[in-house]
N, C-alpha and C. Protein backbone atom coordinates (compact mmCIF):
# COMPACT_ATOMS: atom_id res chain seq x y z
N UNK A 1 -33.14 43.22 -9.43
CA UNK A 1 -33.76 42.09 -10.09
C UNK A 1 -35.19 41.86 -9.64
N UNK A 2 -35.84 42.61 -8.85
CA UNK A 2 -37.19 42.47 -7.79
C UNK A 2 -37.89 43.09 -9.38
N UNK A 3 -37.55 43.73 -9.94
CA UNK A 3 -38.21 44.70 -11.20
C UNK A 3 -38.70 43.48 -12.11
N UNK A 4 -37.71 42.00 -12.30
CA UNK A 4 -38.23 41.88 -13.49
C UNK A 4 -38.48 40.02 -12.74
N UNK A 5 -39.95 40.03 -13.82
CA UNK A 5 -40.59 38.91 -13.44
C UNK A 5 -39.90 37.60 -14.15
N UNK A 6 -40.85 36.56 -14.21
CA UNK A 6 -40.70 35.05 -15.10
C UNK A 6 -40.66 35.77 -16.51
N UNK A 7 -41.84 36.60 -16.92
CA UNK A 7 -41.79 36.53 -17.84
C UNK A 7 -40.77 37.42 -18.76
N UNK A 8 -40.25 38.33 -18.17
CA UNK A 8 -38.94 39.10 -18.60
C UNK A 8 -37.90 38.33 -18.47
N UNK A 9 -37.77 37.24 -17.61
CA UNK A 9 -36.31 36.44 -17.69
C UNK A 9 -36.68 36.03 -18.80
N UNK A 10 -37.34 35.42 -19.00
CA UNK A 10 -37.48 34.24 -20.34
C UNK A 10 -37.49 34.90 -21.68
N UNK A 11 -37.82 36.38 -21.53
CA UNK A 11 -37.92 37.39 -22.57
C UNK A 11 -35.99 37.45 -23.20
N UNK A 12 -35.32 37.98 -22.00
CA UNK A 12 -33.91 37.99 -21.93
C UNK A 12 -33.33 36.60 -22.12
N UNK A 13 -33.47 35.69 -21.77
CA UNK A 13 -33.03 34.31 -22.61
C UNK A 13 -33.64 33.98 -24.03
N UNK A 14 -34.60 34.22 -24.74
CA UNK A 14 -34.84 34.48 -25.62
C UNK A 14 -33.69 35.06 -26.86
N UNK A 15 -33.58 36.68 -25.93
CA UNK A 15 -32.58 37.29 -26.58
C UNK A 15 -31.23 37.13 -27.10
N UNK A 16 -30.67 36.73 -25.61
CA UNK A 16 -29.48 35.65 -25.79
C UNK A 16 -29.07 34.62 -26.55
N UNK A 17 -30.50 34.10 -26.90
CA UNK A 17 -30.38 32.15 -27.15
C UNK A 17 -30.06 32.87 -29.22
N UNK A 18 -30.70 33.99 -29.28
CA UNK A 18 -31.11 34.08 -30.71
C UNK A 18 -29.47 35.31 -31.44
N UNK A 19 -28.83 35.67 -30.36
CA UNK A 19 -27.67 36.61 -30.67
C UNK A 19 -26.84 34.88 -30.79
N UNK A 20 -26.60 34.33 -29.59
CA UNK A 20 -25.27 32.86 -29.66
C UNK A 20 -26.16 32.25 -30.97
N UNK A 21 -27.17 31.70 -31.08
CA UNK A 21 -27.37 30.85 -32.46
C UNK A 21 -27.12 31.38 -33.64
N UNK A 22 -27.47 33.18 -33.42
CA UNK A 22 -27.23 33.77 -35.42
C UNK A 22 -25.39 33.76 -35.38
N UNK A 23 -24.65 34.07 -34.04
CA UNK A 23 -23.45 33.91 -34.20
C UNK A 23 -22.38 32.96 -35.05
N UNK A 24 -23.10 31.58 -34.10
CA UNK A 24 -22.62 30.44 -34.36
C UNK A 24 -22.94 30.31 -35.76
N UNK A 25 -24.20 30.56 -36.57
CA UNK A 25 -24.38 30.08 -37.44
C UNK A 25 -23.58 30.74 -38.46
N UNK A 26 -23.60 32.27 -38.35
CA UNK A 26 -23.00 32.65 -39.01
C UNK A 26 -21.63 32.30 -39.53
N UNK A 27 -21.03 32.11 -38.40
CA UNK A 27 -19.25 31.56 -38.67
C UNK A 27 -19.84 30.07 -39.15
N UNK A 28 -19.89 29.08 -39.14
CA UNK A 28 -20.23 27.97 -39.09
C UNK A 28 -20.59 27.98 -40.89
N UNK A 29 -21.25 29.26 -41.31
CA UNK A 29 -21.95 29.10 -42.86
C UNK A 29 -20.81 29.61 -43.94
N UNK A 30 -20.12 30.73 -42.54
CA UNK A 30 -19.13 31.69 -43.57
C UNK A 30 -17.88 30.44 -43.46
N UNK A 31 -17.73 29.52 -42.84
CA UNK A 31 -16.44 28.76 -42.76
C UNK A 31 -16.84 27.72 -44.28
N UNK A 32 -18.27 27.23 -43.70
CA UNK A 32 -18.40 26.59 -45.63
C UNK A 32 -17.99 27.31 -46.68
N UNK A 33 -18.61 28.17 -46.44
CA UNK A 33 -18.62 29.14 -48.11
C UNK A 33 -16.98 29.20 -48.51
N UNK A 34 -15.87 29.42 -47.69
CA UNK A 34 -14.71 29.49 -47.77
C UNK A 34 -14.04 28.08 -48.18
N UNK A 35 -14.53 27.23 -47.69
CA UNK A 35 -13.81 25.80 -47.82
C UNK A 35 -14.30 25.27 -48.92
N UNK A 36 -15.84 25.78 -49.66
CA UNK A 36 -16.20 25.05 -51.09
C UNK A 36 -16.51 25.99 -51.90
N UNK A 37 -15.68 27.39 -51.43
CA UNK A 37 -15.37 28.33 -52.64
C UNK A 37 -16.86 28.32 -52.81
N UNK A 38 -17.47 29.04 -52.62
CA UNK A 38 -18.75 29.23 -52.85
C UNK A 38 -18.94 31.05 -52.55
N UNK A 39 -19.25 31.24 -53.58
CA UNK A 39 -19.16 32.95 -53.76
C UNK A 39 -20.58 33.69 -53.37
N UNK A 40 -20.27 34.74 -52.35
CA UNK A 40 -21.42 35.42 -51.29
C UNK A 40 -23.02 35.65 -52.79
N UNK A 41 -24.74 35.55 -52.30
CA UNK A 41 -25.04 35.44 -53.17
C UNK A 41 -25.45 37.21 -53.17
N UNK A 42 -25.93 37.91 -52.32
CA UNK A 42 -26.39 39.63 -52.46
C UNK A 42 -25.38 40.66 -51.60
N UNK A 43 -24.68 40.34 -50.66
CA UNK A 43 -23.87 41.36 -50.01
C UNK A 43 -22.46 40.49 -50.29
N UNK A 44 -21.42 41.37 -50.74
CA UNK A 44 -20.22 40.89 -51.32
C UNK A 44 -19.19 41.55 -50.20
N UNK A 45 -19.53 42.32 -49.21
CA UNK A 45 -18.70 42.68 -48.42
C UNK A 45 -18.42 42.56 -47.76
N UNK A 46 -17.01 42.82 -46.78
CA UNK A 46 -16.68 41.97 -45.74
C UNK A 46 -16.47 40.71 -45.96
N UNK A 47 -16.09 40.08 -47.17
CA UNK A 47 -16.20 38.05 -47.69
C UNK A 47 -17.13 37.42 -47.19
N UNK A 48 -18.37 38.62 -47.48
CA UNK A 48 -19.73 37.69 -47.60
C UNK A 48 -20.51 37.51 -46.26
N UNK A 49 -19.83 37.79 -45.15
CA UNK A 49 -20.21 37.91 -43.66
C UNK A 49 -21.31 38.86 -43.40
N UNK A 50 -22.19 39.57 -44.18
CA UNK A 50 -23.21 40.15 -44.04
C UNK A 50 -24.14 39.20 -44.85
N UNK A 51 -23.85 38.37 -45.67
CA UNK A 51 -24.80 37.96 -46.47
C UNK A 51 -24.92 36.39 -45.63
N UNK A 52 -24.05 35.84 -45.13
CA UNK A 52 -24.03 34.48 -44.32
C UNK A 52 -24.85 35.27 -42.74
N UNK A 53 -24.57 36.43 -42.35
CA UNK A 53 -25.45 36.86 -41.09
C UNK A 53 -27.07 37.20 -41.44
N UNK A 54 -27.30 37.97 -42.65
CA UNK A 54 -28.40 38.06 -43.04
C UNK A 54 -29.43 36.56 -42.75
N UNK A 55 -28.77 35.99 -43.78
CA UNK A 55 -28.82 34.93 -44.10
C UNK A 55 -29.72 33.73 -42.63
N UNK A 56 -28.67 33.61 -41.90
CA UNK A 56 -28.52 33.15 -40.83
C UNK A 56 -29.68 33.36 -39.68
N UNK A 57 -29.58 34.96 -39.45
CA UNK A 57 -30.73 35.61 -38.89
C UNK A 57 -32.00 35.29 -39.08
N UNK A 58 -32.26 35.83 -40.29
CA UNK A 58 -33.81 36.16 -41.15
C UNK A 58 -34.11 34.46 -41.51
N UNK A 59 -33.49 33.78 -42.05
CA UNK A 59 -34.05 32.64 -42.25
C UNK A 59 -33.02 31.11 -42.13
N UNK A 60 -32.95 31.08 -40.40
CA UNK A 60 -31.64 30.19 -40.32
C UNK A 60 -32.24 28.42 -40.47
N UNK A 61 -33.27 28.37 -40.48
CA UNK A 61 -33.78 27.23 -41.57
C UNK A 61 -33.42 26.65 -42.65
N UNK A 62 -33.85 27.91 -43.61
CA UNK A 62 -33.25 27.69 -44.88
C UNK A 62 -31.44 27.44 -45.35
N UNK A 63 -30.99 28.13 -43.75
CA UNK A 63 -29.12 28.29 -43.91
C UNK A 63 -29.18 27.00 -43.66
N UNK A 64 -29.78 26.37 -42.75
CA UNK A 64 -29.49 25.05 -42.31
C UNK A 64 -29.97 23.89 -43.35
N UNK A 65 -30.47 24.09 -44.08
CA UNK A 65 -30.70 23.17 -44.93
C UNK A 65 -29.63 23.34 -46.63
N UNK A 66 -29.64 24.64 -46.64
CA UNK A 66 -28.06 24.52 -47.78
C UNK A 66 -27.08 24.04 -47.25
N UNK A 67 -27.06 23.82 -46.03
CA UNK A 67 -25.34 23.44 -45.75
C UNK A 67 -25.87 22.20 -45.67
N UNK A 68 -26.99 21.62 -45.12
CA UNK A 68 -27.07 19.95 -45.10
C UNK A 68 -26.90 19.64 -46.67
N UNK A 69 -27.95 20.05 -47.72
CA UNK A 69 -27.66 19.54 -48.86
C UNK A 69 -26.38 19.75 -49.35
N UNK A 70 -25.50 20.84 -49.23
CA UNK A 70 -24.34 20.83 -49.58
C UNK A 70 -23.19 19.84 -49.65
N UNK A 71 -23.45 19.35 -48.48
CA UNK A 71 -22.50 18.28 -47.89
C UNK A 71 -23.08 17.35 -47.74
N UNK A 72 -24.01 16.88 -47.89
CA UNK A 72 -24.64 15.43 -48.37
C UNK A 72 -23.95 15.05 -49.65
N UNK A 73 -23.99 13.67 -49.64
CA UNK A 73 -23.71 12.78 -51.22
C UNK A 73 -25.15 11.83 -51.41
N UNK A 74 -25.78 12.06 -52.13
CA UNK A 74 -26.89 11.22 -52.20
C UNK A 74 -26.62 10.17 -53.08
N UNK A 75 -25.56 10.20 -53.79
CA UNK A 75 -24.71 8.87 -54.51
C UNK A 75 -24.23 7.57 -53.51
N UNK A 76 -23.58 8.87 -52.25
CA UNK A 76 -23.25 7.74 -51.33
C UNK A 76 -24.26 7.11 -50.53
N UNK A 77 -24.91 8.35 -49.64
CA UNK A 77 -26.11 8.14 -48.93
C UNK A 77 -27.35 8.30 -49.58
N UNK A 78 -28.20 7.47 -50.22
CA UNK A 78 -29.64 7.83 -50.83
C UNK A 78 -30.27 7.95 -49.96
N UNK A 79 -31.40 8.70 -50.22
CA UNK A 79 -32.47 9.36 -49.09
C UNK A 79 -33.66 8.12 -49.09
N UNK A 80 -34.03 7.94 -47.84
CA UNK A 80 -35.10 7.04 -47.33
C UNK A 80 -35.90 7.90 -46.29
N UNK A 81 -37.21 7.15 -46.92
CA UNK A 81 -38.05 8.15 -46.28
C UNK A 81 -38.29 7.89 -44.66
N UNK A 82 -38.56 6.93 -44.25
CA UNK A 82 -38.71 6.42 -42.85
C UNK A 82 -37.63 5.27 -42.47
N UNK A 83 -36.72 5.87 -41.93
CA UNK A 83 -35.60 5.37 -41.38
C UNK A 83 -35.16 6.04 -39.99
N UNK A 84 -34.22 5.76 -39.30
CA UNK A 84 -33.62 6.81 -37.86
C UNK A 84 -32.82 7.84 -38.06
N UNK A 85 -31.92 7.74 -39.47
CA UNK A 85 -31.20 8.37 -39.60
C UNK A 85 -31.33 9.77 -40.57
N UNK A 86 -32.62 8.93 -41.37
CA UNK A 86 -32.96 10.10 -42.64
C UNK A 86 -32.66 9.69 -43.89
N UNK A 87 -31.73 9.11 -43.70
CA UNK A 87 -30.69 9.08 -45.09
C UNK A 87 -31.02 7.57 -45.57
């Protein structure tokens, strides 16, 4: 461990932090898609688990914001712009 500095640890937590988050997200996106029947949109294989990892990976922003709108009700909750909660 004398080999590797600050800045290689933080390099290797990096690594880590970004394999556990595309993980999590992945299951987490592929468990929606299953529960609101929602059919994979470019990779159909595996039930869509390449297209929820793609997904997840490359732009887990955008994953995170289909599943918020998904499961929002803006009937129930209307959106306000400056509030604590958002909603």
């Amino acid at each position: 461990f004398a080999l590797i500095n600050q800045e290689g640890i933080w390099f290797i937590v990096l690594i880590v932090w970004t394999i556990y988050y595309t993980i999590i997200s992945t299951n987490v996106r592929s468990t929606m898609r299953r529960r609101y029947q929602i059919p994979p949109e470019c990779c159909s294989g595996c039930d869509g688990i390449f297209d929820d990892c793609c997904t997840s990976f490359w732009c887990n922003c955008c994953s995170a914001l289909q599943m918020a709108r998904h499961t929002h009700d803006p009937a129930e909750y209307p959106y306000h712009c400056c509030t604590k909660t958002g909603l």
